[in-house]
N, C-alpha and C. Protein backbone atom coordinates (compact mmCIF):
# COMPACT_ATOMS: atom_id res chain seq x y z
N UNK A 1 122.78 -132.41 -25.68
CA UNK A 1 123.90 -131.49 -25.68
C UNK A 1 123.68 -130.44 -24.60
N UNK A 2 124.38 -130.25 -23.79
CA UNK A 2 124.41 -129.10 -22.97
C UNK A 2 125.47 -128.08 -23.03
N UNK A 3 124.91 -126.46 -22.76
CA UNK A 3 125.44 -125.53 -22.94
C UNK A 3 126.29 -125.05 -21.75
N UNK A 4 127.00 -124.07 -21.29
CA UNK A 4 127.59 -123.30 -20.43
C UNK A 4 127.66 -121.97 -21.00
N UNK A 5 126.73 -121.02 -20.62
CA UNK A 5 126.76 -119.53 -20.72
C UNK A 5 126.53 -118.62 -19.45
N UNK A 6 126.72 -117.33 -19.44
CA UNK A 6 127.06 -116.91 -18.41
C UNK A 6 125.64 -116.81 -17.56
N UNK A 7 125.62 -116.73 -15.96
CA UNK A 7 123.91 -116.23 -15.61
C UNK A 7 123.20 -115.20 -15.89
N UNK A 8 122.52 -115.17 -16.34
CA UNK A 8 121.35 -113.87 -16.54
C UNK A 8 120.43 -113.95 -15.42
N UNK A 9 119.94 -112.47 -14.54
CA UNK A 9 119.07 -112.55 -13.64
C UNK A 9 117.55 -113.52 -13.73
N UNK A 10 117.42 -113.56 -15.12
CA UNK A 10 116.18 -114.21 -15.41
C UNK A 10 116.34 -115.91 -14.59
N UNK A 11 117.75 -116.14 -14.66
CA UNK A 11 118.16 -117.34 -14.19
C UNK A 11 117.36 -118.01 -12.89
N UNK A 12 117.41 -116.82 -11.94
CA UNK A 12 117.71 -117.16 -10.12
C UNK A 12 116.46 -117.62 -9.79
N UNK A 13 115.68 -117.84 -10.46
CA UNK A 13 114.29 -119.04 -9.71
C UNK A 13 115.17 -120.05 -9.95
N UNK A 14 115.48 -120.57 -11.62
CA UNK A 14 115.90 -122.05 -11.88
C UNK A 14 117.27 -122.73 -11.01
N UNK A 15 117.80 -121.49 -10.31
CA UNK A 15 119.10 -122.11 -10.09
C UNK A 15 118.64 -121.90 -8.30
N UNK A 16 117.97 -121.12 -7.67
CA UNK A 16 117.52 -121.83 -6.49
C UNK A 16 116.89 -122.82 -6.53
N UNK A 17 115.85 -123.44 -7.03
CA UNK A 17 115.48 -124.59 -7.00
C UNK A 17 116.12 -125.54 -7.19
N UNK A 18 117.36 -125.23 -8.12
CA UNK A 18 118.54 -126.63 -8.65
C UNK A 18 119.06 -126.77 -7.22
N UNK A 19 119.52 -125.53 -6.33
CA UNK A 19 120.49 -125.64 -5.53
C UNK A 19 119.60 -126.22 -4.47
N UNK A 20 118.22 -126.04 -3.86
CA UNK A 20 117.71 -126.34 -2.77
C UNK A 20 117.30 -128.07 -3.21
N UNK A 21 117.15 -128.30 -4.25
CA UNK A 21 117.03 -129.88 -4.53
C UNK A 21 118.42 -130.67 -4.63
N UNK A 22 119.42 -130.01 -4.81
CA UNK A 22 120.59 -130.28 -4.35
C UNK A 22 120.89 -130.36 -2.93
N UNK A 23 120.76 -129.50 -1.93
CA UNK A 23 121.56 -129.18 -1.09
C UNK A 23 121.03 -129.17 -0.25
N UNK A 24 119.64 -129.04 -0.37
CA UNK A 24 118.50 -128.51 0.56
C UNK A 24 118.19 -127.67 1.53
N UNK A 25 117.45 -127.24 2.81
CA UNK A 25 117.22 -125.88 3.26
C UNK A 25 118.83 -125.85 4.16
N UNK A 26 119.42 -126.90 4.68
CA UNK A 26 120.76 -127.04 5.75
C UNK A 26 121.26 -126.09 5.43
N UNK A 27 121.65 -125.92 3.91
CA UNK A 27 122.85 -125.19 3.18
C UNK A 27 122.13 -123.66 3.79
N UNK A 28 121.41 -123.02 3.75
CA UNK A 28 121.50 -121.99 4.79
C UNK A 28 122.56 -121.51 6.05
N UNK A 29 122.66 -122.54 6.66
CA UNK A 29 123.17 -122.43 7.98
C UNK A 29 124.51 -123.34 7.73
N UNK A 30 125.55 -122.69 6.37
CA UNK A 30 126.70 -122.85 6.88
C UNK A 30 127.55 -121.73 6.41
N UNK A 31 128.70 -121.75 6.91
CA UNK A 31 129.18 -120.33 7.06
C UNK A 31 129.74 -119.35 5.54
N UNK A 32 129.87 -120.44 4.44
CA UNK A 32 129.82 -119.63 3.11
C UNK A 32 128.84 -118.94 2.66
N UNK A 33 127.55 -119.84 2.77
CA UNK A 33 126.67 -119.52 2.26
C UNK A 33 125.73 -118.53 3.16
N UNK A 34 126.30 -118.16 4.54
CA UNK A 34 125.90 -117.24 5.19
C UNK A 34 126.63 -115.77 4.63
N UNK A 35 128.38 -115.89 4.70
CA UNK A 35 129.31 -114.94 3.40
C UNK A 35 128.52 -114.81 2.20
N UNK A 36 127.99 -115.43 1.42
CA UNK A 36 127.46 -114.65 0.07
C UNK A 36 126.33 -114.02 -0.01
N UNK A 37 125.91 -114.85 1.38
CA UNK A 37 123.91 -114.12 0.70
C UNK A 37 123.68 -112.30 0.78
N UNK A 38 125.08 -111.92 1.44
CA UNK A 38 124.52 -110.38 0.80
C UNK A 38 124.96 -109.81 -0.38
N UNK A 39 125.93 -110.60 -1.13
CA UNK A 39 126.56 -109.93 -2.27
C UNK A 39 126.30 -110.60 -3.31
N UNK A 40 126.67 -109.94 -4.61
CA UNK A 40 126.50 -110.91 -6.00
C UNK A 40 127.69 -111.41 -6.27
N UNK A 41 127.63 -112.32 -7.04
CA UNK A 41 128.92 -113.15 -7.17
C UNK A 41 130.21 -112.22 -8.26
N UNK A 42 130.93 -112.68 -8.53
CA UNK A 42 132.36 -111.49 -8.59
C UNK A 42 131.62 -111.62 -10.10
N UNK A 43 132.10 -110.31 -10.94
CA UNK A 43 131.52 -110.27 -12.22
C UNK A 43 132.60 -110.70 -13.36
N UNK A 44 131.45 -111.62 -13.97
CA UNK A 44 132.00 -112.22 -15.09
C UNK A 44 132.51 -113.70 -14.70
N UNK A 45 131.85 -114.25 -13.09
CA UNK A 45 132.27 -115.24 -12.82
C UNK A 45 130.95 -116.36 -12.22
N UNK A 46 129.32 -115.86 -12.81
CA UNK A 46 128.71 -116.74 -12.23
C UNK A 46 128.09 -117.45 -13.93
N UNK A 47 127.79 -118.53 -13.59
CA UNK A 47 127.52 -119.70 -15.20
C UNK A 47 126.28 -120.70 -15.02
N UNK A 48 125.36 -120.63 -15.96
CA UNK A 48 124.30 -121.48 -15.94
C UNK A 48 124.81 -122.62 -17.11
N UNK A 49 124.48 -124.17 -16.59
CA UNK A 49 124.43 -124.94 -17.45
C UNK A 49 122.92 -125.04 -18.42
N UNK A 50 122.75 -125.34 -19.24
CA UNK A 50 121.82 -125.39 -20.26
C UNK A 50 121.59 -126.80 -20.92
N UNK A 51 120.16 -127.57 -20.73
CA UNK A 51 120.34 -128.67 -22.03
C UNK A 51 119.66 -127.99 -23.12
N UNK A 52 119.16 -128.85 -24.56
CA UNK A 52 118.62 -128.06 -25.72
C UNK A 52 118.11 -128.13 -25.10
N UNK A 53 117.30 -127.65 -24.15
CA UNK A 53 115.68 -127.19 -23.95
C UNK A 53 115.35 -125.24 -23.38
N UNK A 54 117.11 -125.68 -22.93
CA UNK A 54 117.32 -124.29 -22.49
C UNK A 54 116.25 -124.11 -20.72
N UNK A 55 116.41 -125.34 -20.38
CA UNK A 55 116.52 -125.47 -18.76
C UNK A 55 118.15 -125.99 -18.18
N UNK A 56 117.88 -124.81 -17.12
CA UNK A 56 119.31 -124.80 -16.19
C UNK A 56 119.68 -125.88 -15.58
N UNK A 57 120.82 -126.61 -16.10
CA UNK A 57 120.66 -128.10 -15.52
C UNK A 57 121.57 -127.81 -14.51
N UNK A 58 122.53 -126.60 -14.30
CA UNK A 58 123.67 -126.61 -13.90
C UNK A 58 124.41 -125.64 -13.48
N UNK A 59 124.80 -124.71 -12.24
CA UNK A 59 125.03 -123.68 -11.61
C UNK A 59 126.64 -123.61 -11.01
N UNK A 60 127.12 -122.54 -11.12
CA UNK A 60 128.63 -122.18 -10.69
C UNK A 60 128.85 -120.78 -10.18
N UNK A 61 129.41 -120.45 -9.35
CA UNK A 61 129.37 -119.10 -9.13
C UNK A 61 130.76 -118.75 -8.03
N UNK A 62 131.34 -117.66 -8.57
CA UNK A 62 132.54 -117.75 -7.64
C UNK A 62 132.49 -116.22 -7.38
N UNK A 63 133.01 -115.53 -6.01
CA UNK A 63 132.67 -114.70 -4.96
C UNK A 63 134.37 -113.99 -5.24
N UNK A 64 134.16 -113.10 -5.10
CA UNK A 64 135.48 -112.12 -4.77
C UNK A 64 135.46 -112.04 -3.15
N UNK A 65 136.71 -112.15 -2.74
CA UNK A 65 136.79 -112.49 -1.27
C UNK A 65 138.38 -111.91 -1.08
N UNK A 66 138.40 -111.40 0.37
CA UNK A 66 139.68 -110.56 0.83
C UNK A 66 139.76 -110.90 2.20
N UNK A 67 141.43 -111.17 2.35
CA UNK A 67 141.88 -111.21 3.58
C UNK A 67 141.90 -109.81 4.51
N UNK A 68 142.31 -110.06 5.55
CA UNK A 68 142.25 -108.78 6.68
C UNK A 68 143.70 -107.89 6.35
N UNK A 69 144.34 -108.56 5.43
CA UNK A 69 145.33 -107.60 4.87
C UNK A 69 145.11 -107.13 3.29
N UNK A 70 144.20 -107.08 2.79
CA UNK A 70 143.59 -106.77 1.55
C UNK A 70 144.33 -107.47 0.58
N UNK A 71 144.92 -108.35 0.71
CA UNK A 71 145.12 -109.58 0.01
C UNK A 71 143.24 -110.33 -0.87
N UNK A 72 143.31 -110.21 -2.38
CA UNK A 72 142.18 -110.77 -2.54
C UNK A 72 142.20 -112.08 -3.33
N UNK A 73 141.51 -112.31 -3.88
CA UNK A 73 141.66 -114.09 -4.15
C UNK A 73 139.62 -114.16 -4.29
N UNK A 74 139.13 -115.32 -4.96
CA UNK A 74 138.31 -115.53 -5.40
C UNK A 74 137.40 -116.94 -4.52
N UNK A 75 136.35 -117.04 -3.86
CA UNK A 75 135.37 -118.09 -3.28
C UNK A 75 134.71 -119.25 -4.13
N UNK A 76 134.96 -120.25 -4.66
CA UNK A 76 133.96 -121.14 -5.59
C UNK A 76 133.04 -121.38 -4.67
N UNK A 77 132.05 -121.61 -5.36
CA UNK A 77 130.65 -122.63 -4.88
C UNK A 77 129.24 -121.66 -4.66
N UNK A 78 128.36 -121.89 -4.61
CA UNK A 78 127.91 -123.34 -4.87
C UNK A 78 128.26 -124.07 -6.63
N UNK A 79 128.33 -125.19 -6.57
CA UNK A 79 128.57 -125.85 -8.05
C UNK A 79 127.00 -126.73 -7.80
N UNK A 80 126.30 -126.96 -8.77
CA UNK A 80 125.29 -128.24 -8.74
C UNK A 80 125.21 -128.58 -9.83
N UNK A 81 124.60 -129.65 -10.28
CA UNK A 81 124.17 -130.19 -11.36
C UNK A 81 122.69 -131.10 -10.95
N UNK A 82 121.70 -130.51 -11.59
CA UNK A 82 120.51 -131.42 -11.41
C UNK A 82 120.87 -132.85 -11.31
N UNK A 83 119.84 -133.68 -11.01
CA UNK A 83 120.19 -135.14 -10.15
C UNK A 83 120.42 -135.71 -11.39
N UNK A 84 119.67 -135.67 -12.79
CA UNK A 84 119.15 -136.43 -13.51
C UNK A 84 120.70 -136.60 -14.47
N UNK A 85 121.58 -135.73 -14.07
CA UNK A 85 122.52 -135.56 -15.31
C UNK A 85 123.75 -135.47 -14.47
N UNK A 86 123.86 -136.07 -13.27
CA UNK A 86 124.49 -136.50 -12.25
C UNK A 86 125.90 -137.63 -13.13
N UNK A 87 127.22 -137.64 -12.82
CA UNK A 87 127.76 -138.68 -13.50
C UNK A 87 128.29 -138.46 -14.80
N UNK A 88 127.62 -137.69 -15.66
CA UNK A 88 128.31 -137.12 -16.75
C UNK A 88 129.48 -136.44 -17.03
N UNK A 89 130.13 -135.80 -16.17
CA UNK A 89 131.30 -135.28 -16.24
C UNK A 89 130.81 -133.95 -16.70
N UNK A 90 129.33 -133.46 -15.75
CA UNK A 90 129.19 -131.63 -16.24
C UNK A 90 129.29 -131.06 -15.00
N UNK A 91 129.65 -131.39 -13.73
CA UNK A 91 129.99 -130.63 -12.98
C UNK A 91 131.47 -130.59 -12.97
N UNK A 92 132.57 -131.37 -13.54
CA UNK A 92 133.39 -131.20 -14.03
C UNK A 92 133.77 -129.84 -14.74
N UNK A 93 132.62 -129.98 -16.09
CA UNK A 93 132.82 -129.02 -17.09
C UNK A 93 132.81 -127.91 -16.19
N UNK A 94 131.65 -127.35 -15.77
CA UNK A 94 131.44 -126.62 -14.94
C UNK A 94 132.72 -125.87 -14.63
N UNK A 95 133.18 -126.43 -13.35
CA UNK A 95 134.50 -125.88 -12.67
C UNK A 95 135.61 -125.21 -13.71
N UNK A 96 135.68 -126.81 -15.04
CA UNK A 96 136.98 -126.36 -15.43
C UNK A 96 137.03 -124.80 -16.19
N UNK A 97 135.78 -124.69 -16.72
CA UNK A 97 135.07 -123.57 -17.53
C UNK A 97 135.09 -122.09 -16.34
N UNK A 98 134.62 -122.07 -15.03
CA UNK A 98 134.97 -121.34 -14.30
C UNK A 98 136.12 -120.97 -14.12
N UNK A 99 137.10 -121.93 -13.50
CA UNK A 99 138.72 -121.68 -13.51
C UNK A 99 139.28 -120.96 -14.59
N UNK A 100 139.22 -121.72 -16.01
CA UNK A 100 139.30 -121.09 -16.78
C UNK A 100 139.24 -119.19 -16.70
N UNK A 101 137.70 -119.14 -16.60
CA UNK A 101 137.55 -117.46 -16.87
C UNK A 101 138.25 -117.05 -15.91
N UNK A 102 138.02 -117.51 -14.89
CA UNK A 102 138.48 -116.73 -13.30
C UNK A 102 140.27 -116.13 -13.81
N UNK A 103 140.98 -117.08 -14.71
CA UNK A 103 142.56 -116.89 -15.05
C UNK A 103 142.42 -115.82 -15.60
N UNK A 104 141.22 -116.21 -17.14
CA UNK A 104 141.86 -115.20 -18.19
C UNK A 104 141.06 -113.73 -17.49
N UNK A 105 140.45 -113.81 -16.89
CA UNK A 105 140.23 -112.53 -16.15
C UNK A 105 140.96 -112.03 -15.22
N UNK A 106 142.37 -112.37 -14.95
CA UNK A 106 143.50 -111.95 -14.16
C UNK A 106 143.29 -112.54 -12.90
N UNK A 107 142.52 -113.35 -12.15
CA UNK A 107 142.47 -113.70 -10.76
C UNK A 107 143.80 -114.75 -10.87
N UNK A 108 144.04 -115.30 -9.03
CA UNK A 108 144.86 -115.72 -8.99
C UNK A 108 144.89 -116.57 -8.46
N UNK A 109 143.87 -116.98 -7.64
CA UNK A 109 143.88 -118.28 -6.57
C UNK A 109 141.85 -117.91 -6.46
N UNK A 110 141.95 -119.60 -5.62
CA UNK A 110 140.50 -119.94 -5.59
C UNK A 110 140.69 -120.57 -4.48
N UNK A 111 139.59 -120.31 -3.83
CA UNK A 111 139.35 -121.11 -2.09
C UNK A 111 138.03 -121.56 -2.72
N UNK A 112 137.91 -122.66 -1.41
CA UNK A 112 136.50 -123.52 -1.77
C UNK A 112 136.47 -123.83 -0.11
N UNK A 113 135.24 -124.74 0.53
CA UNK A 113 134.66 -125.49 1.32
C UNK A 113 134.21 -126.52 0.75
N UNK A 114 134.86 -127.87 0.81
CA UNK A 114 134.16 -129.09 -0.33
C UNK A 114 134.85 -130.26 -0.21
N UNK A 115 134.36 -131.38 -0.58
CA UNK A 115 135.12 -132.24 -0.67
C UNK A 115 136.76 -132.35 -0.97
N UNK A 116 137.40 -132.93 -0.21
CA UNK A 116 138.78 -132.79 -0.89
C UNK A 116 139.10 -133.64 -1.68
N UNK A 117 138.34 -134.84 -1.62
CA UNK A 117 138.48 -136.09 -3.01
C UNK A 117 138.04 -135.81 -4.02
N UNK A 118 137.04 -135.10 -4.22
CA UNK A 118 136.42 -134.41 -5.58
C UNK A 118 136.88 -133.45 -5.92
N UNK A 119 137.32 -132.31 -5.28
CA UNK A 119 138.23 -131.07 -5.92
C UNK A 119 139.80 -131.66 -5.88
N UNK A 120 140.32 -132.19 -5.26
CA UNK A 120 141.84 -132.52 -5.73
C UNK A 120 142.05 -132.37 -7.33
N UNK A 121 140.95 -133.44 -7.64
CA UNK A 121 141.31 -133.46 -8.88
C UNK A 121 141.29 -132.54 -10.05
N UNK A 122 141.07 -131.27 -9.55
CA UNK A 122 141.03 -130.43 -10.58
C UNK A 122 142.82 -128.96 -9.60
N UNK A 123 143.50 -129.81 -8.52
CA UNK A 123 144.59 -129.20 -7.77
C UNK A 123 144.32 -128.20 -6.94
N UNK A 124 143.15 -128.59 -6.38
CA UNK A 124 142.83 -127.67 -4.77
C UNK A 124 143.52 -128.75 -3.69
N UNK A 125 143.86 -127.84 -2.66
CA UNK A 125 144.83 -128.76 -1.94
C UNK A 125 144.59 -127.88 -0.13
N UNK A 126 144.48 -128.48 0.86
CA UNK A 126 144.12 -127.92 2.54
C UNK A 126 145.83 -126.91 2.12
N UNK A 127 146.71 -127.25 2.25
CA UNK A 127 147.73 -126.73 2.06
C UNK A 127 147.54 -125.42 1.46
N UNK A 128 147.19 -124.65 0.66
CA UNK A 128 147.14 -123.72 0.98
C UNK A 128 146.17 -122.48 0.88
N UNK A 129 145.62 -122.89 2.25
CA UNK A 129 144.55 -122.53 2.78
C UNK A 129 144.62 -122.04 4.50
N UNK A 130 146.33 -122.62 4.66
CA UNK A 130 146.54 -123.19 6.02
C UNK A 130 146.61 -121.90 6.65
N UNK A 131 146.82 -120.78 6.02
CA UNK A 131 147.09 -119.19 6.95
C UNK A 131 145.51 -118.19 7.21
N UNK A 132 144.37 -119.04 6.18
CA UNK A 132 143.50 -118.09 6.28
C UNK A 132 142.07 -119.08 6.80
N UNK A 133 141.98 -118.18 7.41
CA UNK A 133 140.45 -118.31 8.24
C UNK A 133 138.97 -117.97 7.87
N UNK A 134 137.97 -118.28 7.78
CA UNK A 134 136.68 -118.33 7.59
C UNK A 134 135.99 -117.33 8.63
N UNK A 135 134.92 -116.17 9.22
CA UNK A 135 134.11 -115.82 9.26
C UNK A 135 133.02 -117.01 10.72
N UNK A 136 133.78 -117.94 10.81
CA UNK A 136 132.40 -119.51 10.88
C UNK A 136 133.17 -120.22 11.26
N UNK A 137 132.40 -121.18 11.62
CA UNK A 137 132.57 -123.04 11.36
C UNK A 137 132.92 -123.82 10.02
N UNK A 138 133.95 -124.20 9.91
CA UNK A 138 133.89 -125.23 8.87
C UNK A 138 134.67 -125.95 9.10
N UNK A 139 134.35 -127.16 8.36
CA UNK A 139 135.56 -128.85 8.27
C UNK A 139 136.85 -128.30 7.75
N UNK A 140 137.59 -127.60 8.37
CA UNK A 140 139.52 -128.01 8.21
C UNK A 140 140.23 -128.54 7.07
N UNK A 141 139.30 -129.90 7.43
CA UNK A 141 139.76 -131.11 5.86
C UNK A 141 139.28 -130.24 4.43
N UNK A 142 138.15 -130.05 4.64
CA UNK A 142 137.51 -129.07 3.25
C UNK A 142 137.77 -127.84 3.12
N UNK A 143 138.79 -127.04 3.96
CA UNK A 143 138.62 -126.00 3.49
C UNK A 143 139.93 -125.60 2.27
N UNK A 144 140.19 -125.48 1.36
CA UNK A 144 140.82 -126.00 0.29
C UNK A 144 141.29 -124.47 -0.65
N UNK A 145 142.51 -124.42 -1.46
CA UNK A 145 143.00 -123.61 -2.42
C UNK A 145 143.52 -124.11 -3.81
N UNK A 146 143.27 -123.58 -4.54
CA UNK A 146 143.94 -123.82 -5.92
C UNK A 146 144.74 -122.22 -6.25
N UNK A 147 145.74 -122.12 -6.53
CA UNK A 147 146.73 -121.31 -7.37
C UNK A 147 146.31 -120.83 -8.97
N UNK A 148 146.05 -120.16 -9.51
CA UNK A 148 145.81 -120.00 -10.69
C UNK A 148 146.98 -119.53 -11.71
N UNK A 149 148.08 -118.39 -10.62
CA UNK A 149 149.32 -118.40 -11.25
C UNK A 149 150.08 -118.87 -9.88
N UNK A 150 151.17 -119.32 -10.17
CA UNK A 150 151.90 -119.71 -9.05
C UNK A 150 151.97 -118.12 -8.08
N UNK A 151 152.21 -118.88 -6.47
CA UNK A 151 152.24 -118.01 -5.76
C UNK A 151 150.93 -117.28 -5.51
N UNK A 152 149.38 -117.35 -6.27
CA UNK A 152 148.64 -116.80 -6.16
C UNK A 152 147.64 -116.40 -4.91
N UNK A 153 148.11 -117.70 -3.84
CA UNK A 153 147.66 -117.24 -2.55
C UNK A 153 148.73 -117.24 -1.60
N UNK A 154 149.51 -117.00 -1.58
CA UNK A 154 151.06 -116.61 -0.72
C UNK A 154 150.22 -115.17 0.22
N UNK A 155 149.99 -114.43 -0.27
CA UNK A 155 149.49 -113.19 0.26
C UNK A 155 148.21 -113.31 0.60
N UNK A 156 147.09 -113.93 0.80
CA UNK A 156 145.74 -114.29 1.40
C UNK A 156 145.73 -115.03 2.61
N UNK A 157 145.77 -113.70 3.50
CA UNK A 157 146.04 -114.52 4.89
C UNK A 157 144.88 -114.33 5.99
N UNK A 158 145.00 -114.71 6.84
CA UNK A 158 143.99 -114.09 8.20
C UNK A 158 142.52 -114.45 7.87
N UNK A 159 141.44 -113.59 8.06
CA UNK A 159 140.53 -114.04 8.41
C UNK A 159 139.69 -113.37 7.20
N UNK A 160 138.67 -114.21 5.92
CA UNK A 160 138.32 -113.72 4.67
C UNK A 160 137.14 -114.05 4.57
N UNK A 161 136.90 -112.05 4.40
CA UNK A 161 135.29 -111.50 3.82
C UNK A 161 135.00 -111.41 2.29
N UNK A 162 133.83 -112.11 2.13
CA UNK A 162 133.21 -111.31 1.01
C UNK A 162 133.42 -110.12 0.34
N UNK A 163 133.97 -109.39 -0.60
CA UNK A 163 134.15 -108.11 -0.64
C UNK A 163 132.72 -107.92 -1.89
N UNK A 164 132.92 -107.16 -3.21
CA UNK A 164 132.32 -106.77 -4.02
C UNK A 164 130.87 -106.16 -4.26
N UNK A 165 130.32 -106.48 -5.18
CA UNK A 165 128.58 -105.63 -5.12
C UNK A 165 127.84 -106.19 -4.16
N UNK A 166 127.07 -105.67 -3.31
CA UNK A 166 126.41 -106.11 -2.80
C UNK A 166 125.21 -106.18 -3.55
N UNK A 167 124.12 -107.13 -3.17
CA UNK A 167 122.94 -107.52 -3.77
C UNK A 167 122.13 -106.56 -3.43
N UNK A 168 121.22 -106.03 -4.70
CA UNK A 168 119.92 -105.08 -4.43
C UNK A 168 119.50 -105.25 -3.43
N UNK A 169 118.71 -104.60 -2.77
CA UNK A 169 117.55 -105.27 -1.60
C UNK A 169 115.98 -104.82 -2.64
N UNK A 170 115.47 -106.07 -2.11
CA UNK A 170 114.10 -106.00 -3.14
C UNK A 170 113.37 -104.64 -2.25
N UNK A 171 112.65 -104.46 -3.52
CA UNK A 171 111.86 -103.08 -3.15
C UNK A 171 110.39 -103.46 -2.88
N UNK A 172 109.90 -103.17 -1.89
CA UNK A 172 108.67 -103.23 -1.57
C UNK A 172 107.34 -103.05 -2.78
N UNK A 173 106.69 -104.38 -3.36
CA UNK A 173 105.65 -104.30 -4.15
C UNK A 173 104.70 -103.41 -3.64
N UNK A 174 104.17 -102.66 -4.60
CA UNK A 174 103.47 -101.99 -4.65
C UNK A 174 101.83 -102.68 -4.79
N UNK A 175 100.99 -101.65 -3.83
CA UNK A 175 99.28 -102.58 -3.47
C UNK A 175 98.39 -101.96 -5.12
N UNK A 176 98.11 -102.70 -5.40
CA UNK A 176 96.91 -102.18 -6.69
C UNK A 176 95.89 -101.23 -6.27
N UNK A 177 95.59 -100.30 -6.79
CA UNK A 177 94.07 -99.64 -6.45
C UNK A 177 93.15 -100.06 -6.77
């Protein structure tokens, strides 16, 4: 049986390692994942999967993000699911469980970078995505929107930053006497 509860900081060893055995060191050097690494993900929108063992089989996290006209709208990804539990229909869960909150928490639209055969099916579509721009480089074909209420990205235009908390900066360990 596996769980979906929200991340706790205690999380972020288990879910870098999920993501770098997923994705591996590349995912550095592309232009989302260059957008998030200074901020934390929008609150109340990042999710650890869980089996009974209460290891993270499974990671989601979606970004508050704004156009150059302060138009805002919400970033998915990274999504993973460890290899072993690959096929099950929990990176599925995943998403739909994100979307979900992302609504009942008033957001309105979701951008992604991703497959477009694998997110279609949950109604991300290049279409409308077609007015706003990335920061970077990315595949065209993948760069993708879902609506959460109709009309929800009509107003997300131009060229879209990261907005929200930015991430602590670690504090220098201290030497023992």
């Amino acid at each position: 049986m596996t769980h979906i509860m929200p991340e706790h900081q205690n999380d972020a060893v288990a879910i870098e390692a999920l993501l770098e055995r997923a994705f591996g060191k590349a995912r550095h050097r592309k232009t989302v994942q260059k957008m998030r690494k200074a901020f934390l993900p929008s609150e109340g929108l990042a999710f650890v999967m869980t089996d009974d063992f209460d290891t993270v089989i499974g990671t989601i996290r979606l970004w508050d993000i704004e156009g150059e006209n302060g138009a805002r709208t919400l970033l998915l990804g990274p999504v993973a699911v460890a290899n072993e539990y690959r096929g099950q229909g929990l990176g599925d869960a995943l998403i739909r469980h994100s979307l979900a909150q992302a609504q009942k928490l008033g957001h309105k639209g979701v951008i992604l970078v991703g497959d477009a055969s694998y997110y279609g099916r949950f109604g991300f579509t290049r279409d409308l995505t077609l007015q706003m721009k990335l920061p970077g480089p990315v595949d065209e074909a993948c760069f993708l929107g879902l609506e959460l209420v109709e009309g929800g990205l009509k107003d997300v235009t131009a060229l879209l930053n990261i907005t929200g908390t930015l991430r602590p900066k670690a504090q220098p360990k201290r030497k023992a006497a």
